[in-house]
Protein backbone atom coordinates (compact mmCIF):
# COMPACT_ATOMS: atom_id res chain seq x y z
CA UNK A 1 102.51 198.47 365.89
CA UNK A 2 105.23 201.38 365.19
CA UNK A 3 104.93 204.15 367.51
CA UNK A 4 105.47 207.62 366.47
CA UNK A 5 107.04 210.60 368.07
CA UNK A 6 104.14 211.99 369.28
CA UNK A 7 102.41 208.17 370.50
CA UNK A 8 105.70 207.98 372.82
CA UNK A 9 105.32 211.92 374.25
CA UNK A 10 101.57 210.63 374.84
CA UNK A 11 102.76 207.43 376.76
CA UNK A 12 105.24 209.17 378.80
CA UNK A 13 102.54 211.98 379.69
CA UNK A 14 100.08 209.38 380.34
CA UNK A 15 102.15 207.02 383.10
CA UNK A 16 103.43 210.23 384.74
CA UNK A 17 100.05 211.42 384.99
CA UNK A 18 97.26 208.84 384.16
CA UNK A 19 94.79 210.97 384.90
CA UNK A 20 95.79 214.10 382.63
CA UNK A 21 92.55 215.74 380.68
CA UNK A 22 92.48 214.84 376.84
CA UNK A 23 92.66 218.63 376.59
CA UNK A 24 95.96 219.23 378.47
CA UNK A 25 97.31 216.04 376.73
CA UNK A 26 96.82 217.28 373.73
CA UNK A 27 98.28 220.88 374.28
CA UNK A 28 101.68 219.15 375.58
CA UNK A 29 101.74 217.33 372.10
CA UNK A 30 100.63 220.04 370.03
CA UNK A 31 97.77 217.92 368.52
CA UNK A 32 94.00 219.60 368.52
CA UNK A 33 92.09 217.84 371.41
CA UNK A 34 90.14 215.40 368.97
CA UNK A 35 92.96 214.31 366.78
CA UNK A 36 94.97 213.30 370.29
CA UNK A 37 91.49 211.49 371.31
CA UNK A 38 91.61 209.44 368.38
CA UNK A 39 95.26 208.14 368.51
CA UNK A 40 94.89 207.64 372.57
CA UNK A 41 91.44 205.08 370.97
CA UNK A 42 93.87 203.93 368.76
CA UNK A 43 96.71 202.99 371.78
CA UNK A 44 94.05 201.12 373.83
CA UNK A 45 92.65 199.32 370.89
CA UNK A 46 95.67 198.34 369.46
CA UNK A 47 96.57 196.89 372.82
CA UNK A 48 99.71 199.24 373.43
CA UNK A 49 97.22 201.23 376.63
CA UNK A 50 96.03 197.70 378.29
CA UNK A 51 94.03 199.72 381.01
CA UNK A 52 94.34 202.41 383.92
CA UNK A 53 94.85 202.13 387.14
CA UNK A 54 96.19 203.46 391.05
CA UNK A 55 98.55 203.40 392.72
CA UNK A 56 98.24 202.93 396.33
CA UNK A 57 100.78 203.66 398.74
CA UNK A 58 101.22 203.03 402.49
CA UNK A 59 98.73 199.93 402.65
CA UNK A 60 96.73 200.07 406.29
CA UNK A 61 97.18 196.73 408.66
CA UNK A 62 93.92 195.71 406.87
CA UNK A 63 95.31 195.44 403.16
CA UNK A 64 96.01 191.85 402.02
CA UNK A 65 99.79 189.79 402.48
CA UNK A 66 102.15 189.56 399.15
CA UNK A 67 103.10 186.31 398.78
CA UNK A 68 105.52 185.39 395.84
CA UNK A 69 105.17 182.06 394.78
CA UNK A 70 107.72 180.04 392.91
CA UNK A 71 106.16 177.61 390.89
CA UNK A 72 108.22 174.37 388.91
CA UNK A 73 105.87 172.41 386.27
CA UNK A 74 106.52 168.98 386.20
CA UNK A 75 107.51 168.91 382.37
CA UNK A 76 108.34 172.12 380.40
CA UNK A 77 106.48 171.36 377.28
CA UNK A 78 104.31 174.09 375.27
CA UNK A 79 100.93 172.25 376.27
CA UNK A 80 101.46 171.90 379.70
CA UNK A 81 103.10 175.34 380.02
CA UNK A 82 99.68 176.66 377.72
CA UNK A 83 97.82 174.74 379.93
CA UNK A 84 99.04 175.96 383.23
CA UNK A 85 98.67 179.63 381.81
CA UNK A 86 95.08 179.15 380.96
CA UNK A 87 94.02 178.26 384.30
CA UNK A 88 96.56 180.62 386.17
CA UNK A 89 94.50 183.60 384.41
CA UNK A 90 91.71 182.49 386.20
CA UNK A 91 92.83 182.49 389.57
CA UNK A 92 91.70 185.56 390.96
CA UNK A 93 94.22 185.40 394.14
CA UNK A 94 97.06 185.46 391.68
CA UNK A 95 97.65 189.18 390.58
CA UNK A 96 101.06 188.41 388.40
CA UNK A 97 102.49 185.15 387.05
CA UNK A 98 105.73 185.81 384.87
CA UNK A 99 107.62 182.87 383.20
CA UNK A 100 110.77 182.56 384.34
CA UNK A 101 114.24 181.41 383.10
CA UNK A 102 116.35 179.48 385.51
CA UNK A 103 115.59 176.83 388.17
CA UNK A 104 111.99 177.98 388.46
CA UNK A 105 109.41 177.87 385.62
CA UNK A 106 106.97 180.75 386.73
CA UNK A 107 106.99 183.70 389.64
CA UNK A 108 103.26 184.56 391.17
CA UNK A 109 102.75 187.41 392.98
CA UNK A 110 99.83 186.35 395.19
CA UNK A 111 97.29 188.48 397.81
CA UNK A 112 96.38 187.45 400.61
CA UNK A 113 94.44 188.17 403.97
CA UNK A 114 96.51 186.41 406.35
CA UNK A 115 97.52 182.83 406.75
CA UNK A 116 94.65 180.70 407.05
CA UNK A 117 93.75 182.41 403.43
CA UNK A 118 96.99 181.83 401.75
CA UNK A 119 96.58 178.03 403.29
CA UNK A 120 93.42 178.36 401.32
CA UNK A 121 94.44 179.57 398.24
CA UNK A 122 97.86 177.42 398.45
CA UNK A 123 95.22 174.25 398.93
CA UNK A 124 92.50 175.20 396.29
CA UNK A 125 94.43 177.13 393.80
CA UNK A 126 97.52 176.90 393.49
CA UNK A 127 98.17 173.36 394.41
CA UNK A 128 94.98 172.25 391.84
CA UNK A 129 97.04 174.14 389.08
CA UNK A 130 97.80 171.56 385.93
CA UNK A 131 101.41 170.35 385.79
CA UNK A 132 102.43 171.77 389.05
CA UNK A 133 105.25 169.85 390.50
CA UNK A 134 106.91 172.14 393.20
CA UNK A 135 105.50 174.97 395.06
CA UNK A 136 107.61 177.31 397.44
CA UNK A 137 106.13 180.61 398.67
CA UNK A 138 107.73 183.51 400.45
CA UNK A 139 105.77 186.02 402.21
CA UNK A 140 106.80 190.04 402.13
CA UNK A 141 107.46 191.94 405.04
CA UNK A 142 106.68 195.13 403.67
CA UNK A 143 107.62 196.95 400.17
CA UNK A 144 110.98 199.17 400.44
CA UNK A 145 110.91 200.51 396.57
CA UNK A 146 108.51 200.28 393.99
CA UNK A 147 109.40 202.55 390.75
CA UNK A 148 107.23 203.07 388.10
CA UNK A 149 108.30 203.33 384.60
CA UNK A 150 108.67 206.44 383.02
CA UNK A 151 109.57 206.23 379.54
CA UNK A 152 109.00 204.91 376.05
């Protein structure tokens, strides 16, 4: 989908401010308030909004570990790599998986309560994964930066 002038001002208004009133959105892009509703429908139907969401900063001593997870499949082909995929959505514990170039097929970011969980979830998810041949996890110590994007 081609995005107009006026779709990127949206976008930008919209991740520097998710939570901006259709009213004020519309004044900043000089649209009437029910013309801008219908092309922010159109940007989450079309797929280009996938969803909303906050952003929470400082997490307390109870908030869950980051673990990133380096995963190597044992063969690179498209149906193992499809296959993996499929059942790496559904793993709840896993909150990003990003294919990778390089000497490791796929990144995970992973959450988890404390040790005896990510032994868990290393045990009963992430080990039961199809094609998985290597598995090598480093936990965070804490998040220095974390930037948002800001533009179209």
């Amino acid at each position: 989908m081609s995005l107009d002038t006026i779709d990127r001002r949206m976008l930008q208004l919209l991740r520097q401010n998710g939570r901006i009133s259709n009213s004020k959105l519309a004044e900043a892009v000089g649209l009437s308030p029910s013309a801008c509703l219908r092309r922010l429908h159109n940007l989450e139907t079309n797929g280009t909004i996938r969803g909303y969401t906050a952003i929470i900063d400082d997490p307390g001593p109870d908030d869950a570990s980051i673990v990133i997870v380096q995963i190597s499949l044992d063969r690179q082909t498209e149906p193992v790599m499809r296959h993996f995929e499929a059942a790496v959505r559904r793993a709840v514990e896993v909150r990003e998986c990003y294919l990778m170039t390089g000497t490791t097929d796929y990144f995970l970011r992973v959450e988890a309560k404390n040790m005896a969980d990510y032994e868990r979830i290393h045990t009963d998810v992430l080990s039961r994964l199809p094609g998985v041949a290597r598995i090598q996890s480093s936990f965070a110590i804490r998040n220095v930066i974390r930037h948002e994007r800001q533009h179209v």
